[in-house]
PDB file of N, CA and C in Angstrom:
ATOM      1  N   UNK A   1     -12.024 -23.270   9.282  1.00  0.00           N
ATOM      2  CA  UNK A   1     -12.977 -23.980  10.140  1.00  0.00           C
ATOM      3  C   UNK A   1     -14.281 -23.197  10.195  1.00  0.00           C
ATOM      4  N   UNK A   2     -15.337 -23.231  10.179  1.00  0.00           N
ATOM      5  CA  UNK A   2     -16.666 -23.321   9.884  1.00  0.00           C
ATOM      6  C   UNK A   2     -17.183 -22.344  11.357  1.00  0.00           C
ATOM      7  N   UNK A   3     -16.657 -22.891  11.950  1.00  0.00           N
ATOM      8  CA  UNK A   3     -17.291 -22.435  13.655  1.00  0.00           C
ATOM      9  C   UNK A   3     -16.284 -21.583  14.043  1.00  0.00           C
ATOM     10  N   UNK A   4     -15.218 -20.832  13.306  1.00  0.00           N
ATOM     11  CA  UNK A   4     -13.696 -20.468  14.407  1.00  0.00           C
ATOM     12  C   UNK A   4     -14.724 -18.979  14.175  1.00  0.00           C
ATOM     13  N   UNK A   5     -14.358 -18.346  15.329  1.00  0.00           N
ATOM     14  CA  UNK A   5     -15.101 -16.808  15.771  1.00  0.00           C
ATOM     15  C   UNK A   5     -14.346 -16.077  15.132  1.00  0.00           C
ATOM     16  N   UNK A   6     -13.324 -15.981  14.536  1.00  0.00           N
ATOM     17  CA  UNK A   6     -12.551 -15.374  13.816  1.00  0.00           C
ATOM     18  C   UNK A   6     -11.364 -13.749  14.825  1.00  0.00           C
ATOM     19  N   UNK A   7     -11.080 -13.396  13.989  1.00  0.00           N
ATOM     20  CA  UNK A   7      -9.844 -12.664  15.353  1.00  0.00           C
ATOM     21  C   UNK A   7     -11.317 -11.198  15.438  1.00  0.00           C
ATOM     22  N   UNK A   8     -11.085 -11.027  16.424  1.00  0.00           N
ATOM     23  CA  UNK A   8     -11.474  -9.476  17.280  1.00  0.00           C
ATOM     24  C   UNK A   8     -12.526  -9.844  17.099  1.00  0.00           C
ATOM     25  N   UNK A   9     -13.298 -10.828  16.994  1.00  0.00           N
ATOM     26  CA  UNK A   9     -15.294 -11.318  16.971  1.00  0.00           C
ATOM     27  C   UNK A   9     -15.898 -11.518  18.061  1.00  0.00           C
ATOM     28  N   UNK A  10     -14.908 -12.021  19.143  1.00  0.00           N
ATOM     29  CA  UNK A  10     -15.330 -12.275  20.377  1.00  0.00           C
ATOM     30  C   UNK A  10     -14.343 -11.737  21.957  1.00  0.00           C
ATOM     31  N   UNK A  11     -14.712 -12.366  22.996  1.00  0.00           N
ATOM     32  CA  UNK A  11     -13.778 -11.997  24.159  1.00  0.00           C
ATOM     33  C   UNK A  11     -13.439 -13.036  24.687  1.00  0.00           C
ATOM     34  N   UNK A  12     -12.481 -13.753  24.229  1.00  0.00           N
ATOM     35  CA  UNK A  12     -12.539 -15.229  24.852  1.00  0.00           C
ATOM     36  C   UNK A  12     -10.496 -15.349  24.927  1.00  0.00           C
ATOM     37  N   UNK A  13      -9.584 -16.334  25.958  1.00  0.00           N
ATOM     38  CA  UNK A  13      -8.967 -16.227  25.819  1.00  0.00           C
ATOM     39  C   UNK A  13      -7.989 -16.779  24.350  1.00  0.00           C
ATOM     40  N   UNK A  14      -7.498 -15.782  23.887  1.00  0.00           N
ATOM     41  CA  UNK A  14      -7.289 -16.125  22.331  1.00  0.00           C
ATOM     42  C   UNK A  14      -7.861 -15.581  20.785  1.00  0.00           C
ATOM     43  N   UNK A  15      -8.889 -14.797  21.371  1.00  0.00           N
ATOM     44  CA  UNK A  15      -9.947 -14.466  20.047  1.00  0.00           C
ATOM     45  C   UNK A  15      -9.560 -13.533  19.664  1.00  0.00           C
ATOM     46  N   UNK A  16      -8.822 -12.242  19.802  1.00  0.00           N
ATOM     47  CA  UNK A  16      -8.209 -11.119  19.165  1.00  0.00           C
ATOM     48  C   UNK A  16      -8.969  -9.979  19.893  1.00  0.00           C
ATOM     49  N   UNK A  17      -9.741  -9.861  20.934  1.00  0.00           N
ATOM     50  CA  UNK A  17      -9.964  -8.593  21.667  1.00  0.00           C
ATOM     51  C   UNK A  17      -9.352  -8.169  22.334  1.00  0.00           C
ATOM     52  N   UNK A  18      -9.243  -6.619  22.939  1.00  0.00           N
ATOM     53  CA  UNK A  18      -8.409  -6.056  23.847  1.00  0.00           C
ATOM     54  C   UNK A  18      -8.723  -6.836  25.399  1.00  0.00           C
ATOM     55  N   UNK A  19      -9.782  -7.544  25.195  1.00  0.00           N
ATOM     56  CA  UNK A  19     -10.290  -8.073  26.617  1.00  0.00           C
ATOM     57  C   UNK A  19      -9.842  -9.173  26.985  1.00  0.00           C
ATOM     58  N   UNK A  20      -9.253  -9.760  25.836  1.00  0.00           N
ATOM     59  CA  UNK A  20      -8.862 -11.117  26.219  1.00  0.00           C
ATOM     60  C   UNK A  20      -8.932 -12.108  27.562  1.00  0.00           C
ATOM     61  N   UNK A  21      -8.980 -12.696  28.116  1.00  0.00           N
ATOM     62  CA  UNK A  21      -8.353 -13.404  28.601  1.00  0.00           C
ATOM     63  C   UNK A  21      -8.120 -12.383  30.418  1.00  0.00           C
ATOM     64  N   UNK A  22      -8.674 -11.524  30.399  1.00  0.00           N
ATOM     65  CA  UNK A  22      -8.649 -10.548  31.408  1.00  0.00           C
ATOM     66  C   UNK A  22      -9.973  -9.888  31.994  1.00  0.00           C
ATOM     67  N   UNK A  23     -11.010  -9.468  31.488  1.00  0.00           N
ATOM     68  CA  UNK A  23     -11.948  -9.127  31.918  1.00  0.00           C
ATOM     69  C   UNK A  23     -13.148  -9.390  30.748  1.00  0.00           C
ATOM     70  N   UNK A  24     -14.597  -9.588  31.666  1.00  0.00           N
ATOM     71  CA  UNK A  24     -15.924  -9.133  30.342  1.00  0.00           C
ATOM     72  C   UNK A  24     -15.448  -7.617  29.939  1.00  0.00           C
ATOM     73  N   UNK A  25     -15.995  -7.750  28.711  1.00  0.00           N
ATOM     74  CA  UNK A  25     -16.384  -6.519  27.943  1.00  0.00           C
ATOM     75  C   UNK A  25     -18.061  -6.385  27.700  1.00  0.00           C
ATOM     76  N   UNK A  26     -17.617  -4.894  27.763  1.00  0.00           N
ATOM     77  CA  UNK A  26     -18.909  -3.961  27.812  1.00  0.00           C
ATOM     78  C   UNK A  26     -19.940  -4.292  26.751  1.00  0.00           C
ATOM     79  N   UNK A  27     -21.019  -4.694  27.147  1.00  0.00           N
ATOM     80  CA  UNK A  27     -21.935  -4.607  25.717  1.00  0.00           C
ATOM     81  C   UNK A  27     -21.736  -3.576  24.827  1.00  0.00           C
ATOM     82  N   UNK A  28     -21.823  -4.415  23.733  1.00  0.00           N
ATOM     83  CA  UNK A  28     -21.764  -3.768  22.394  1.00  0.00           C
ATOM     84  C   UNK A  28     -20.172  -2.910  21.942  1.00  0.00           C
ATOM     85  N   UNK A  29     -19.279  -3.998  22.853  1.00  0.00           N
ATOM     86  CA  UNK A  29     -18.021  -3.827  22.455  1.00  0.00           C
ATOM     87  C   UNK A  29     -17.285  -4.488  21.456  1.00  0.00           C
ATOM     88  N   UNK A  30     -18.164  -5.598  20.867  1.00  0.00           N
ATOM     89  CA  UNK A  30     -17.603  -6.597  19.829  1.00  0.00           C
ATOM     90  C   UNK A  30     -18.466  -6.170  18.561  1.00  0.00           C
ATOM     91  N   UNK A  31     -18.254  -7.001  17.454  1.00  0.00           N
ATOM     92  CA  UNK A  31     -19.403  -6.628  16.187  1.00  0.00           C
ATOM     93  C   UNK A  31     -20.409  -7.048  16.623  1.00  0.00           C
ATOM     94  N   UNK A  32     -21.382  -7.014  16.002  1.00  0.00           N
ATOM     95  CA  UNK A  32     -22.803  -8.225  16.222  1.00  0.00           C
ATOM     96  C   UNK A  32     -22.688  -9.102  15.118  1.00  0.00           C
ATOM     97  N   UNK A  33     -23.589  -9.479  15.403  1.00  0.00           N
ATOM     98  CA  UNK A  33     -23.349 -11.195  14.484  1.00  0.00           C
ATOM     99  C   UNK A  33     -24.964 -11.393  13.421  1.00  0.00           C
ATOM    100  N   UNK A  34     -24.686 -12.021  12.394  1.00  0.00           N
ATOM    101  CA  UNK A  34     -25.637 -11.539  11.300  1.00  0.00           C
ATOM    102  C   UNK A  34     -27.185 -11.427  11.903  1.00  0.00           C
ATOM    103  N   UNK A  35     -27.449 -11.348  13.295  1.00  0.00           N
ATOM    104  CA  UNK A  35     -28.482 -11.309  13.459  1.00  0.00           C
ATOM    105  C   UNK A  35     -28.872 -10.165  14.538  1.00  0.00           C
ATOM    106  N   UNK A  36     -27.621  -8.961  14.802  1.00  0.00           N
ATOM    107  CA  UNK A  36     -27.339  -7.775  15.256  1.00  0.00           C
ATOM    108  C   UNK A  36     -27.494  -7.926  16.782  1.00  0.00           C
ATOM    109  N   UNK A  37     -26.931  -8.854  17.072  1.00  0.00           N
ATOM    110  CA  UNK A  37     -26.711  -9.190  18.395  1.00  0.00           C
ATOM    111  C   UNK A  37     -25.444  -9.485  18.849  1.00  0.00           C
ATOM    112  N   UNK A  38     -25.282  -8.359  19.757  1.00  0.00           N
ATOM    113  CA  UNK A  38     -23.415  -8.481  20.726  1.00  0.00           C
ATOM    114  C   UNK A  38     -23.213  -9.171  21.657  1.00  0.00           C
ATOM    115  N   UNK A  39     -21.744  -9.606  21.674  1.00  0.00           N
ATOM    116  CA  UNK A  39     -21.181 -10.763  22.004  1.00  0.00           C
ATOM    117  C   UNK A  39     -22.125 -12.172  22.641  1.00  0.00           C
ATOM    118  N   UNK A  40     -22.708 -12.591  21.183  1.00  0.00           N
ATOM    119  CA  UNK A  40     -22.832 -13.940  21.683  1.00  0.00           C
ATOM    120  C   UNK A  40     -22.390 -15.125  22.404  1.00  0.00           C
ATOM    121  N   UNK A  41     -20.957 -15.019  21.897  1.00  0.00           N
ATOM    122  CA  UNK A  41     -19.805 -16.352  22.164  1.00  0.00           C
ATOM    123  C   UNK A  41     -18.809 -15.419  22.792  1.00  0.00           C
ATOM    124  N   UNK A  42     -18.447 -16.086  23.832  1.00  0.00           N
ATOM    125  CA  UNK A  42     -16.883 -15.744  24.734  1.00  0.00           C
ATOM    126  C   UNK A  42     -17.993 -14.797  25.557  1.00  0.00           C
ATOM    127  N   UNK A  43     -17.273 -13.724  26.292  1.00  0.00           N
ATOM    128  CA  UNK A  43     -17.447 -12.901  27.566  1.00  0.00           C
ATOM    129  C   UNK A  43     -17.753 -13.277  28.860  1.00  0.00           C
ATOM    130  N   UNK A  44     -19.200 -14.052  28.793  1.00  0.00           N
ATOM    131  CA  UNK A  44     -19.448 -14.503  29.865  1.00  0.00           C
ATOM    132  C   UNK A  44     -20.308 -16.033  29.341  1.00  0.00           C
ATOM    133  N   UNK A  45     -20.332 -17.424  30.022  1.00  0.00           N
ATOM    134  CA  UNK A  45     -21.116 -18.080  29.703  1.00  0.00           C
ATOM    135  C   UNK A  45     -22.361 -17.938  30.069  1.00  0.00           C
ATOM    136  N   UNK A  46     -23.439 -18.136  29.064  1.00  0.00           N
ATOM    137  CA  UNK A  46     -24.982 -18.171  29.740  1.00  0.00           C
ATOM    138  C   UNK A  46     -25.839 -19.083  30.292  1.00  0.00           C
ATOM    139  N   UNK A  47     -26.448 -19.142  31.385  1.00  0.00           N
ATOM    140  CA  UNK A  47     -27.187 -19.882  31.401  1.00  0.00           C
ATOM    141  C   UNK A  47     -28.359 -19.607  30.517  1.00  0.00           C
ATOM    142  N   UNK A  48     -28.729 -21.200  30.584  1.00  0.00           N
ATOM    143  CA  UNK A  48     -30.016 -21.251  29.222  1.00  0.00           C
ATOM    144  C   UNK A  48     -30.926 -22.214  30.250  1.00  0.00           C
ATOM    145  N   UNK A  49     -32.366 -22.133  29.649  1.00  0.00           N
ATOM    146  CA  UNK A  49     -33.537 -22.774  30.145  1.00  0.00           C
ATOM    147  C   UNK A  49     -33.487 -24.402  30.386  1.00  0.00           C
ATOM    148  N   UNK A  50     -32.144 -25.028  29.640  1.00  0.00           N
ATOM    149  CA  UNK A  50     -32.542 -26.195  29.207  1.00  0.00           C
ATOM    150  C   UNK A  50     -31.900 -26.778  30.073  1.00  0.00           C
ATOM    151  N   UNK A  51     -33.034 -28.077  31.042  1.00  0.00           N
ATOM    152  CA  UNK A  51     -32.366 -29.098  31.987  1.00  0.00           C
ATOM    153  C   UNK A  51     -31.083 -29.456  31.383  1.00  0.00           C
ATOM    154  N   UNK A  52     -30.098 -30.171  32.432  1.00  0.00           N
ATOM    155  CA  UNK A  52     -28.657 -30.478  32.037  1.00  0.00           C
ATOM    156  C   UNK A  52     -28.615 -31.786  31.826  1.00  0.00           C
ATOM    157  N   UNK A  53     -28.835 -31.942  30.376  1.00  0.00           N
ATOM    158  CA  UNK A  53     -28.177 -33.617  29.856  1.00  0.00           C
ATOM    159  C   UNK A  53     -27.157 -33.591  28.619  1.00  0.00           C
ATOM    160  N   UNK A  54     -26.920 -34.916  29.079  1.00  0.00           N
ATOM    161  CA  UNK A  54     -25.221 -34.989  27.725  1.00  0.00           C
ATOM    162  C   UNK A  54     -25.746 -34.834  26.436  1.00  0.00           C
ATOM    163  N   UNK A  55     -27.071 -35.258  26.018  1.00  0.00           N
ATOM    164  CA  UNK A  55     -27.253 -35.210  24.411  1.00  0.00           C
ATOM    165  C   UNK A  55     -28.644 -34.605  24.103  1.00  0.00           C
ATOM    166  N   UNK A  56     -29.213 -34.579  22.916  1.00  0.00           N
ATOM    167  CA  UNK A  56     -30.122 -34.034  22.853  1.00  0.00           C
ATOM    168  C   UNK A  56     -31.445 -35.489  22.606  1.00  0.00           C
ATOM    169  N   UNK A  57     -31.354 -36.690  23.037  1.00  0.00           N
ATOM    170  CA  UNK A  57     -32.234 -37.259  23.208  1.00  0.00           C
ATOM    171  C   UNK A  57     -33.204 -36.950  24.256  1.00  0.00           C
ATOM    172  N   UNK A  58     -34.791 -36.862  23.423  1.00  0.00           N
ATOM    173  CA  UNK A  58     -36.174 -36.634  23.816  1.00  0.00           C
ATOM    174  C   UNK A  58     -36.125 -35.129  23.953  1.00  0.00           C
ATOM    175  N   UNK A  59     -35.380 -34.285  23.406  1.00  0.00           N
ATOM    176  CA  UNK A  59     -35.406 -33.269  23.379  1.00  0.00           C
ATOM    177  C   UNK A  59     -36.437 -32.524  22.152  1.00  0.00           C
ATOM    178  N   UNK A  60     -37.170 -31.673  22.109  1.00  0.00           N
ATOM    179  CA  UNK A  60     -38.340 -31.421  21.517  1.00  0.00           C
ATOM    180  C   UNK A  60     -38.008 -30.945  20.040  1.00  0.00           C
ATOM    181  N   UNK A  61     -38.259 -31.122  19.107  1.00  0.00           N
ATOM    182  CA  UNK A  61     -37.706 -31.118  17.488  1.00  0.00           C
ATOM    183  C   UNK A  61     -37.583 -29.949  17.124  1.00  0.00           C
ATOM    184  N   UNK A  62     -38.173 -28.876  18.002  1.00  0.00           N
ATOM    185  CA  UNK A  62     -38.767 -27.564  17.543  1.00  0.00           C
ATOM    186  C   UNK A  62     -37.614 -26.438  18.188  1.00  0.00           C
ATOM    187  N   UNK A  63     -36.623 -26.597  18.573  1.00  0.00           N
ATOM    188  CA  UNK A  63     -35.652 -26.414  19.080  1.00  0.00           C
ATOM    189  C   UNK A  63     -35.503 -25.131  20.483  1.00  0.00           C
ATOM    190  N   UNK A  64     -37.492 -25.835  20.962  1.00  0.00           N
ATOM    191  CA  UNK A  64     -37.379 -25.434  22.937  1.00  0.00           C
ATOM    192  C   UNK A  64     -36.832 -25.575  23.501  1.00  0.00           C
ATOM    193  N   UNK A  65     -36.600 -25.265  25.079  1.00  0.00           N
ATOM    194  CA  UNK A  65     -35.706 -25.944  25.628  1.00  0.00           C
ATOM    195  C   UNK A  65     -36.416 -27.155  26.343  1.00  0.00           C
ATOM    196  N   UNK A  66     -35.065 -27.822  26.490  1.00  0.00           N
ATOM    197  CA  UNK A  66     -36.129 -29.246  27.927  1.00  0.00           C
ATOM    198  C   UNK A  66     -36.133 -28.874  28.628  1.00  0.00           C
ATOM    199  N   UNK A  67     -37.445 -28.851  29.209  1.00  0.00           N
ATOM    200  CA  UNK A  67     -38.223 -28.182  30.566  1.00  0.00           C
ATOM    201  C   UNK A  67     -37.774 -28.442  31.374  1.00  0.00           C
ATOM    202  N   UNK A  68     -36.973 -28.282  32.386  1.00  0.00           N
ATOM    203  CA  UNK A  68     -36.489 -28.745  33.619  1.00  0.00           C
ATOM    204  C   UNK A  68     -38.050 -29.293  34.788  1.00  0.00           C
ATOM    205  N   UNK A  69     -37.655 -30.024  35.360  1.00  0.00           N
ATOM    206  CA  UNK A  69     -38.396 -30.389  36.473  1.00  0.00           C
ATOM    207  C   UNK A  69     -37.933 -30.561  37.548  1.00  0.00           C
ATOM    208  N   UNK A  70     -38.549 -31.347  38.396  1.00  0.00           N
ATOM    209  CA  UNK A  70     -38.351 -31.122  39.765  1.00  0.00           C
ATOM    210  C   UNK A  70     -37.002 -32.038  40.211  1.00  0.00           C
ATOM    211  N   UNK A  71     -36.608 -32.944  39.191  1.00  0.00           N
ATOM    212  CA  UNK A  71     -35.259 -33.924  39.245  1.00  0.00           C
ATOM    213  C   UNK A  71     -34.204 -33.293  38.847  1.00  0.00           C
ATOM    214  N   UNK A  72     -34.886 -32.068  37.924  1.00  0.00           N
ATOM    215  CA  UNK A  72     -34.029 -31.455  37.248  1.00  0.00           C
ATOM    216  C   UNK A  72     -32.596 -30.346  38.505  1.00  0.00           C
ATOM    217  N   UNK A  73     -31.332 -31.417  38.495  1.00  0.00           N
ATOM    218  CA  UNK A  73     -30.173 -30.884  39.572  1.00  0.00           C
ATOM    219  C   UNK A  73     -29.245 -29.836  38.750  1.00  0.00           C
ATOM    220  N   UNK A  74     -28.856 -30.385  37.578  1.00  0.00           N
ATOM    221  CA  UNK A  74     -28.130 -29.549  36.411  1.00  0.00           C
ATOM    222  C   UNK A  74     -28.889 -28.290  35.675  1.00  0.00           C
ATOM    223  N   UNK A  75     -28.290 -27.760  35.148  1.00  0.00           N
ATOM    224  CA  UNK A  75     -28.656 -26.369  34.020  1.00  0.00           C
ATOM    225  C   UNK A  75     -27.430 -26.741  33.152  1.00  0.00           C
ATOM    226  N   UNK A  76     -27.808 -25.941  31.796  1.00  0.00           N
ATOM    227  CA  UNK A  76     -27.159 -25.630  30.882  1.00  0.00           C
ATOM    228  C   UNK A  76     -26.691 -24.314  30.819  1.00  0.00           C
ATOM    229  N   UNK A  77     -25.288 -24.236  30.331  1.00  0.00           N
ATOM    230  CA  UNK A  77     -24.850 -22.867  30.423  1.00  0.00           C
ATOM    231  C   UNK A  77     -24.504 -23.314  28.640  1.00  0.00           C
ATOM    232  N   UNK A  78     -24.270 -21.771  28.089  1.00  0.00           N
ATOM    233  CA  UNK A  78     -22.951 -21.643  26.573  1.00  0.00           C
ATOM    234  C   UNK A  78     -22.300 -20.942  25.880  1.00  0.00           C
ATOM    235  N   UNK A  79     -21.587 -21.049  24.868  1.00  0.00           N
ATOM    236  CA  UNK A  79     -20.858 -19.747  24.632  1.00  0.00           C
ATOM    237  C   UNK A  79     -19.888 -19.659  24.983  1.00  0.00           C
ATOM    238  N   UNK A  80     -18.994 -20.168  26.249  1.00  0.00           N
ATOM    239  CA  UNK A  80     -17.557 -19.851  26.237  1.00  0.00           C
ATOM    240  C   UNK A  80     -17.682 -18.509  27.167  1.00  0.00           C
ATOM    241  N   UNK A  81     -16.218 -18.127  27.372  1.00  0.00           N
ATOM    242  CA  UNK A  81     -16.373 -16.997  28.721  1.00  0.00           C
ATOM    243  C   UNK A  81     -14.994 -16.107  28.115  1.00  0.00           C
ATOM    244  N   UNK A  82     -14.912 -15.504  28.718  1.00  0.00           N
ATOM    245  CA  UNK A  82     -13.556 -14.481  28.295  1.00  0.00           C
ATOM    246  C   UNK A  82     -12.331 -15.070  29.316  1.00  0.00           C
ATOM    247  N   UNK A  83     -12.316 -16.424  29.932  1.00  0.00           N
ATOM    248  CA  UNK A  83     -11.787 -17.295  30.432  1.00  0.00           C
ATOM    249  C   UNK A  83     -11.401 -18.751  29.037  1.00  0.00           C
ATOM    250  N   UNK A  84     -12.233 -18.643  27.965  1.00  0.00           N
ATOM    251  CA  UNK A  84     -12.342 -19.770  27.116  1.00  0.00           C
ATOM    252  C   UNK A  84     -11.444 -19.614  26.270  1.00  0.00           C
ATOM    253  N   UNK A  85     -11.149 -20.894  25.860  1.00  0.00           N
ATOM    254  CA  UNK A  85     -10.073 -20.665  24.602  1.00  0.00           C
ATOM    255  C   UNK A  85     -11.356 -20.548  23.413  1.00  0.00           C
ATOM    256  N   UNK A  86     -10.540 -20.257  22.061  1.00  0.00           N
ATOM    257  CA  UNK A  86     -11.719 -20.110  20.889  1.00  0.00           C
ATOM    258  C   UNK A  86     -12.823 -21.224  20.533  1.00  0.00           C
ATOM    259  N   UNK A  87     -12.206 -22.382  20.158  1.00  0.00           N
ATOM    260  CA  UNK A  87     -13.017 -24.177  20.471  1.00  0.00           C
ATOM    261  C   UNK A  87     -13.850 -23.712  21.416  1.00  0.00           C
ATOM    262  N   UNK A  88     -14.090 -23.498  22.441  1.00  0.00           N
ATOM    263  CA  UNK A  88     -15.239 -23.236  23.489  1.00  0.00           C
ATOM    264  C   UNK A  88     -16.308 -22.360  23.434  1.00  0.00           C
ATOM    265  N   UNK A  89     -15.632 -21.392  22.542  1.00  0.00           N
ATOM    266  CA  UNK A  89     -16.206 -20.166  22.578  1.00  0.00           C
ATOM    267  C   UNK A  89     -17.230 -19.973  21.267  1.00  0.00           C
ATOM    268  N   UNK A  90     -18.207 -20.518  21.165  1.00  0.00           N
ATOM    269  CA  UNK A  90     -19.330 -20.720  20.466  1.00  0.00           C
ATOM    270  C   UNK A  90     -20.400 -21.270  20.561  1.00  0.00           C
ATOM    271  N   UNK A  91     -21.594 -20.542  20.454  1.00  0.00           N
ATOM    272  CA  UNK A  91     -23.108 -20.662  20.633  1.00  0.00           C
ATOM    273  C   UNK A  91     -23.307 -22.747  21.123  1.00  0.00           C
ATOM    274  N   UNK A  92     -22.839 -23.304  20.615  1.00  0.00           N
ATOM    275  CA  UNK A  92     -22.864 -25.082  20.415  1.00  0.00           C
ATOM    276  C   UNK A  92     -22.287 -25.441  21.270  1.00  0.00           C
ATOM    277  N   UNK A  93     -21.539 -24.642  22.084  1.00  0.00           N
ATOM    278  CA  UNK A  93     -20.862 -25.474  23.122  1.00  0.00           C
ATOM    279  C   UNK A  93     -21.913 -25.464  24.244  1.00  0.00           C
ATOM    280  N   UNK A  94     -21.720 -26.065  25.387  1.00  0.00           N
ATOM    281  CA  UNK A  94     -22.848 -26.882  26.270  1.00  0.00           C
ATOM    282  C   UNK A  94     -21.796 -27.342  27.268  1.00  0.00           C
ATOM    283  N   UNK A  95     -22.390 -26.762  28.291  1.00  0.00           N
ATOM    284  CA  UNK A  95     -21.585 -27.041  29.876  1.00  0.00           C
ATOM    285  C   UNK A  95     -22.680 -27.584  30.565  1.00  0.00           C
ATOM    286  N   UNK A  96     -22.628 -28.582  31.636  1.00  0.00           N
ATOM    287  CA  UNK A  96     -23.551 -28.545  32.943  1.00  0.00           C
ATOM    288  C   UNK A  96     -23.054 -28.463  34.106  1.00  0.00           C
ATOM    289  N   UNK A  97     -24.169 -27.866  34.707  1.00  0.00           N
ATOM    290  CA  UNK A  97     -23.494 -27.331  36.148  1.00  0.00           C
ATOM    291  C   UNK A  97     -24.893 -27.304  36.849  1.00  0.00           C
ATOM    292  N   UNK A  98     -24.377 -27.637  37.914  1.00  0.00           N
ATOM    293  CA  UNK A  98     -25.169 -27.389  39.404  1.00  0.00           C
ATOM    294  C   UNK A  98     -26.098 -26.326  39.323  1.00  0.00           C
ATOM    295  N   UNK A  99     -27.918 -26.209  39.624  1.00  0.00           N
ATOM    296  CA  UNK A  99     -28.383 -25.313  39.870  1.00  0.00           C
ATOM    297  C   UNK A  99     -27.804 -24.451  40.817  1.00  0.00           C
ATOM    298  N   UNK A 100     -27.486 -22.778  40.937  1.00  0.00           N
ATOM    299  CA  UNK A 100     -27.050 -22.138  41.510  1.00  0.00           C
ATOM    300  C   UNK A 100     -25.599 -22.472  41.558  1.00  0.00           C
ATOM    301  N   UNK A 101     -24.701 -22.705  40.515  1.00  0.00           N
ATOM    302  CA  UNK A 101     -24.149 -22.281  40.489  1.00  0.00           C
ATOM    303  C   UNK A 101     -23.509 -21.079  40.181  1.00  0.00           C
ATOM    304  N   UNK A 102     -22.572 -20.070  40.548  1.00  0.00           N
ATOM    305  CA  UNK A 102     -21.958 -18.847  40.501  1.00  0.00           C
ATOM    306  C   UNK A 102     -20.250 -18.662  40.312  1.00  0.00           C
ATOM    307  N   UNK A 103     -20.181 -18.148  39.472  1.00  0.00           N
ATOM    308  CA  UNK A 103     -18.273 -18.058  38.685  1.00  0.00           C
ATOM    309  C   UNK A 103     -18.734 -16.312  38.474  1.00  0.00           C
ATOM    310  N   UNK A 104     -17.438 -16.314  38.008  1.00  0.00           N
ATOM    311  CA  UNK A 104     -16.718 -14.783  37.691  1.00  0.00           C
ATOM    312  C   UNK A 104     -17.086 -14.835  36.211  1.00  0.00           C
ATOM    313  N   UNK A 105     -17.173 -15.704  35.779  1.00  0.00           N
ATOM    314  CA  UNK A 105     -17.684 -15.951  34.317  1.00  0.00           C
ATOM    315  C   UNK A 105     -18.844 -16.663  33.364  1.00  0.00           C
ATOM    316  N   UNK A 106     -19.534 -16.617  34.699  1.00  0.00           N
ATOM    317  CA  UNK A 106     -20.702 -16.921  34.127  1.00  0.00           C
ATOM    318  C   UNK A 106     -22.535 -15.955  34.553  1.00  0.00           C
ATOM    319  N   UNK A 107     -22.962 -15.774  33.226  1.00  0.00           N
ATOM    320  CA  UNK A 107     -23.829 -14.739  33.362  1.00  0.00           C
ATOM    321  C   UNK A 107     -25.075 -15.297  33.027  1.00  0.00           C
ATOM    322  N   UNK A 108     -26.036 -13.948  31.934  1.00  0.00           N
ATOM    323  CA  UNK A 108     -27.351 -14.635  31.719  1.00  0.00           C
ATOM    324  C   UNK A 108     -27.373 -13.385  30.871  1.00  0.00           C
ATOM    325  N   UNK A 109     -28.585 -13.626  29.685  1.00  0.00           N
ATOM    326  CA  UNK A 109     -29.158 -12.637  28.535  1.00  0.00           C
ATOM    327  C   UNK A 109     -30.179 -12.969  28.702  1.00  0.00           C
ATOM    328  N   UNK A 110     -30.964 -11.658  29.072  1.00  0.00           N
ATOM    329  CA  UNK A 110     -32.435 -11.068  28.973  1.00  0.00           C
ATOM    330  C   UNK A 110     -33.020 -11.452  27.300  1.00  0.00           C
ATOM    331  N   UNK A 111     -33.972 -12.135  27.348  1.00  0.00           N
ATOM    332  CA  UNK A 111     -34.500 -12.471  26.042  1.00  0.00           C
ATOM    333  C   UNK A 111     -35.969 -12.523  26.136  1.00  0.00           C
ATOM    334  N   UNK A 112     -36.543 -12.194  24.974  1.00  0.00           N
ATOM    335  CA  UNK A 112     -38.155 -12.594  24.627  1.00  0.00           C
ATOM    336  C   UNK A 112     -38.583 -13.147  23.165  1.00  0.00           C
ATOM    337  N   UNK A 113     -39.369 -13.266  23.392  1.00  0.00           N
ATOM    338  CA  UNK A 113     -40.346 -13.614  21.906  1.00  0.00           C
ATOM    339  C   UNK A 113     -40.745 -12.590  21.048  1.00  0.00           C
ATOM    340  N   UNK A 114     -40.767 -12.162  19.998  1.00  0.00           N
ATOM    341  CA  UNK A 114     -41.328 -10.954  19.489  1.00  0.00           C
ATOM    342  C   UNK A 114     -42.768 -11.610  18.846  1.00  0.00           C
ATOM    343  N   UNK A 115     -43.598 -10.611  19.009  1.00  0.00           N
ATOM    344  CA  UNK A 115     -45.446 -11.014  18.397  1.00  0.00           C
ATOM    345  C   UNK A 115     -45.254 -11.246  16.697  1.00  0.00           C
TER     346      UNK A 115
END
């Protein structure tokens, strides 16, 4: 399968880490992924910028996020959690949830733009 995280790649329940299914793991406890970035998929889910809808209609081609606004009640979280089975546990998966919402398994990654 194309998308399976493969064994010990991630922290999700099922993926082959010592963390399984029991706690996050520590940054930079998994490999990085061809773009030298640790644990993308499984550990914790992230929230992401992008208002919460089921599909990607009117969504911007350039692959921004949709701007949330002031209707905007949902967020997007992804990635799967060290609660997830493997199926979940990848960059493509897409949850919505309640602004402010808060779990044991769900987090956030510090990110920027480089010049």
């Amino acid at each position: 399968m194309r998308d399976a995280v493969g064994r010990g790649n991630a922290n999700c329940d099922g993926c082959g880490s010592r963390f399984d299914d029991q706690r996050t793991a520590p940054a930079g406890s998994l490999p990085a992924n061809a773009f030298g970035i640790h644990e993308m998929v499984g550990n914790v889910y992230e929230w992401v910028q992008d208002c919460g809808q089921y599909g990607y209609e009117g969504a911007p081609s350039d692959g921004s996020a949709i701007e949330p606004d002031a209707a905007c009640r949902q967020r997007m979280m992804r990635g799967g959690s060290w609660l997830s089975l493997p199926r979940a546990s990848r960059p493509t998966n897409r949850v919505r949830n309640p602004v402010g919402f808060l779990d044991i398994n769900v987090g956030f990654r510090v990110a920027r733009d480089l010049p």
